[in-house]
N, C-alpha and C. Protein backbone atom coordinates (compact mmCIF):
# COMPACT_ATOMS: atom_id res chain seq x y z
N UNK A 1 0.84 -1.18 0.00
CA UNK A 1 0.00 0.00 0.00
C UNK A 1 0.89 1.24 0.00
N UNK A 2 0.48 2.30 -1.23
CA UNK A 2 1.08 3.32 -0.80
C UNK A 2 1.21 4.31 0.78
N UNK A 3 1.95 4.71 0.51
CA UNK A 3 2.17 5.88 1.52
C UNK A 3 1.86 6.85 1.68
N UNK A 4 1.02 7.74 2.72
CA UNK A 4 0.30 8.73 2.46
C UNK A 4 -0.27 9.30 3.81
N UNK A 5 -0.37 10.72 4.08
CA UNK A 5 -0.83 11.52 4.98
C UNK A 5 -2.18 12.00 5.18
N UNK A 6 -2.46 11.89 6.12
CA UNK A 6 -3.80 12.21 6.18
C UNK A 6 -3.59 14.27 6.68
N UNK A 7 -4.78 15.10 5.99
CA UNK A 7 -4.42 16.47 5.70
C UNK A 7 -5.36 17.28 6.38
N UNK A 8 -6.88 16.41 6.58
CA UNK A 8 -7.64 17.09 7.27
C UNK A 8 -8.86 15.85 7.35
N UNK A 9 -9.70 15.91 8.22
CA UNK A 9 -11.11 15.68 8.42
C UNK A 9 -11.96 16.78 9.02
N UNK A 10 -12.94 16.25 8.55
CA UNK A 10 -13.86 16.89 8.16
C UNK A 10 -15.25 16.17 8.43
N UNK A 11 -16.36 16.36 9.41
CA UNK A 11 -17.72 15.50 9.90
C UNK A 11 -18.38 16.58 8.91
N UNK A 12 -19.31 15.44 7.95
CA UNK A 12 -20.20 16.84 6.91
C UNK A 12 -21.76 15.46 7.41
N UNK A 13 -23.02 16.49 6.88
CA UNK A 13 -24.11 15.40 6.87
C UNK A 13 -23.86 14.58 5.73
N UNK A 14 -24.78 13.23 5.75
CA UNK A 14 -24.39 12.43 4.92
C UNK A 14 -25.15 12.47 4.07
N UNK A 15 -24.87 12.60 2.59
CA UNK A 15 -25.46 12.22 1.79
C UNK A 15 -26.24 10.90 0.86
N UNK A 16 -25.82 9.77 1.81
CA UNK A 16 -26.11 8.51 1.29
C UNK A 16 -27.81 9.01 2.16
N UNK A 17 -28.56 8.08 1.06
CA UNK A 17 -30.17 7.81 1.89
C UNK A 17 -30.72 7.46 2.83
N UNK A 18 -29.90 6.25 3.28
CA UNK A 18 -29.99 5.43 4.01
C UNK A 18 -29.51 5.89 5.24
N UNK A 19 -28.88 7.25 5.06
CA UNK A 19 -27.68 7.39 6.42
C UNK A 19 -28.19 9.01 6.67
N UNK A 20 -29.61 9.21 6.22
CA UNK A 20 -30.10 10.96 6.54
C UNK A 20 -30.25 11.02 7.70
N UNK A 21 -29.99 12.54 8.18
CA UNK A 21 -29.60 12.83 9.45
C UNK A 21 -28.80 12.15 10.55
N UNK A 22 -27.57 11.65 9.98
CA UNK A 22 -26.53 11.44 10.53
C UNK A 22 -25.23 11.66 9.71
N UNK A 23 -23.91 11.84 10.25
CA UNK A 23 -23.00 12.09 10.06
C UNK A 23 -21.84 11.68 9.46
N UNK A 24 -21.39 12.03 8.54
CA UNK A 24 -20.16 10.91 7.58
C UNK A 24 -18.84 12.08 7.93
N UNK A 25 -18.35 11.40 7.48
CA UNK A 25 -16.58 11.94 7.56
C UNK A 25 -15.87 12.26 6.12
N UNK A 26 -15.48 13.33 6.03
CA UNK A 26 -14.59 13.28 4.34
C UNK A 26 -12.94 13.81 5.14
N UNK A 27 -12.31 12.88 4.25
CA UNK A 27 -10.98 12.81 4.83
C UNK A 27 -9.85 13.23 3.61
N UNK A 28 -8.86 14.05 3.99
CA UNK A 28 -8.22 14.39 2.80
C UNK A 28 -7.02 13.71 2.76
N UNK A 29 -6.31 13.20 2.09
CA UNK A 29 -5.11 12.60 2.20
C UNK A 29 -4.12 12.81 1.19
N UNK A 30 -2.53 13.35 1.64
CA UNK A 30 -1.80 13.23 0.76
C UNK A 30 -0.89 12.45 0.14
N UNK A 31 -0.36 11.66 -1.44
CA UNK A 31 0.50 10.98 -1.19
C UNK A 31 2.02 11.60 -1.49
N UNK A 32 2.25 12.65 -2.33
CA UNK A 32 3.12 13.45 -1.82
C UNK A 32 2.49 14.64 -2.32
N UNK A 33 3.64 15.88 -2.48
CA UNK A 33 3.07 17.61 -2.64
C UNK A 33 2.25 17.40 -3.52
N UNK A 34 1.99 16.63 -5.13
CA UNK A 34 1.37 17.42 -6.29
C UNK A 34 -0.11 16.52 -6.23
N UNK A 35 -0.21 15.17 -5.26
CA UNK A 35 -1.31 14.37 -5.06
C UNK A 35 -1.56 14.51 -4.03
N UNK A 36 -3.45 15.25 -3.65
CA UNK A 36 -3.95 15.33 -3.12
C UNK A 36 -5.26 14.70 -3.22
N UNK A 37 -6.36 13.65 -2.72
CA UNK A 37 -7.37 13.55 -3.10
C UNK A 37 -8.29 13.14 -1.57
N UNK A 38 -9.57 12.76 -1.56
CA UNK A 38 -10.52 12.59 -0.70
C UNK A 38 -11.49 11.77 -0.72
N UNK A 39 -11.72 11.31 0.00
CA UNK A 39 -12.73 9.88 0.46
C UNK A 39 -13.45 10.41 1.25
N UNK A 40 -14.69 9.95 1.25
CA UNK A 40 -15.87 9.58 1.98
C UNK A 40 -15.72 8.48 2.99
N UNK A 41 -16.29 8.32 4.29
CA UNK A 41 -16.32 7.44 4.92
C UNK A 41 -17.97 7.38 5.36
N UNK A 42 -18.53 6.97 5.26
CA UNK A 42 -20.00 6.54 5.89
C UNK A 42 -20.10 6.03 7.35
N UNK A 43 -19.48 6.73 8.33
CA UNK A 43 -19.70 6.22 9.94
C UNK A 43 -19.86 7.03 10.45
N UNK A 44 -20.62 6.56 12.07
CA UNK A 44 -20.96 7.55 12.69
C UNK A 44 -19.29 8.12 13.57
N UNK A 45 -18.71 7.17 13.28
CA UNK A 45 -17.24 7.31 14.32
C UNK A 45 -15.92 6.75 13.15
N UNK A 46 -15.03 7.07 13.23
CA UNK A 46 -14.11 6.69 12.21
C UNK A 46 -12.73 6.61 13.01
N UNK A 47 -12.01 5.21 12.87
CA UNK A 47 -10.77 4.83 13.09
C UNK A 47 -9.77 4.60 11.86
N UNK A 48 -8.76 4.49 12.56
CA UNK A 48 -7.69 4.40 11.51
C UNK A 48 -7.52 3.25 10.51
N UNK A 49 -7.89 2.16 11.03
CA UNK A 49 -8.59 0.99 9.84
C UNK A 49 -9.56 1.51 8.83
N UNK A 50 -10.37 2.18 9.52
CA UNK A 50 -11.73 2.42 8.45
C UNK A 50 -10.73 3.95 7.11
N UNK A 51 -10.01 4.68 7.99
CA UNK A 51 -9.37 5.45 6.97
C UNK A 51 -8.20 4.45 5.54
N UNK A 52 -7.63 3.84 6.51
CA UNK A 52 -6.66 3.19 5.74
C UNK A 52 -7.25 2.19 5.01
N UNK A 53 -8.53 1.57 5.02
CA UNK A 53 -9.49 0.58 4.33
C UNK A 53 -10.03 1.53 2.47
N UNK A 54 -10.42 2.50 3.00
CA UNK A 54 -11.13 4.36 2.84
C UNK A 54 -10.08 4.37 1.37
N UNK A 55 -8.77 4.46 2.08
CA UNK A 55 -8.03 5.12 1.12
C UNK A 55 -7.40 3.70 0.02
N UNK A 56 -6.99 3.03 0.42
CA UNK A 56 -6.53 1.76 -0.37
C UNK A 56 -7.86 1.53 -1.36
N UNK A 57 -9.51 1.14 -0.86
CA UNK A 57 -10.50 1.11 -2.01
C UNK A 57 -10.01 2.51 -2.83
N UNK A 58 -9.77 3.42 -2.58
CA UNK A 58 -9.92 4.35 -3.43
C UNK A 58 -8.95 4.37 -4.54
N UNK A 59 -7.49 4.38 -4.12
CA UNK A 59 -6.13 4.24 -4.91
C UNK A 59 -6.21 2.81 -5.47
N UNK A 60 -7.13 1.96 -5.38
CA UNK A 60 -7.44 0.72 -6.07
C UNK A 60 -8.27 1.01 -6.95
N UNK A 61 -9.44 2.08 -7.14
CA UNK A 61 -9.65 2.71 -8.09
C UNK A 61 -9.34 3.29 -9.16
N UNK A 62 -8.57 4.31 -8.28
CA UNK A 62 -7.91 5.27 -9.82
C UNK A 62 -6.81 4.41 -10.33
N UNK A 63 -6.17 3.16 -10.02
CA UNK A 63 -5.23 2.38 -10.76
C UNK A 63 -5.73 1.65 -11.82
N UNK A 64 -7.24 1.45 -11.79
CA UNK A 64 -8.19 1.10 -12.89
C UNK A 64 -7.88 1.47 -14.38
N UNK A 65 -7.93 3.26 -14.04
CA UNK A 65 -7.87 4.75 -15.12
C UNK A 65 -6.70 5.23 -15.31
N UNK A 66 -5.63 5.12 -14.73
CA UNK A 66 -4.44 5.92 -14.94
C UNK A 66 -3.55 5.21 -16.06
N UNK A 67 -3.02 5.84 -16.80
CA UNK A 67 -2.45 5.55 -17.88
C UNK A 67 -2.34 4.83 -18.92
N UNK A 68 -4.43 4.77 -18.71
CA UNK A 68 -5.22 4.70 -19.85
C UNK A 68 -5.05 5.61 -20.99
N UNK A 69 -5.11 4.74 -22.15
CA UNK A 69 -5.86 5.92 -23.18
C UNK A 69 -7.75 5.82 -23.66
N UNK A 70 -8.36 7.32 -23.52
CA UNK A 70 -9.57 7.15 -24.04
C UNK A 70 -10.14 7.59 -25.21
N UNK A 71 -10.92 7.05 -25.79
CA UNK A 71 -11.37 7.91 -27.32
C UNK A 71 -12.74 8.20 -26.73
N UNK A 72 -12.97 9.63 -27.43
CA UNK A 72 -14.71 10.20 -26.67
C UNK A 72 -15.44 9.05 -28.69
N UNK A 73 -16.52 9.07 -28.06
CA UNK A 73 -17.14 8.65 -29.53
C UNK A 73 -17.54 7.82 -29.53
């Protein structure tokens, strides 16, 4: 797993349906100066598993798309 800093949190309301009127977490993380990006967490409480779970789904994502090529059309 990469390496990476966490930059800020942040408790916002949640936008999932299922989770109205309660509280999610958006977490910013860096992996160095020019990569910055952010996750969602869906809990009412958030530990460092659930961040480091958070961020690995995510960077397992964008490894999907990156240094792809796309044609629009």
């Amino acid at each position: 797993m990469a390496k990476f800093k966490v930059t800020d949190i942040r408790k916002i309301p949640s936008g999932n349906p299922s989770r109205i009127g309660k509280m999610d977490y958006i977490v910013t993380y860096q992996l160095d100066p020019l990569h910055v990006y952010m996750v969602t967490i869906d809990k009412d409480t958030v530990t460092e598993a659930d961040i480091k779970q958070a961020v690995k789904a995510d960077l397992n994502t964008m490894a999907r798309y990156v240094n792809r090529e796309f044609e629009t059309g």
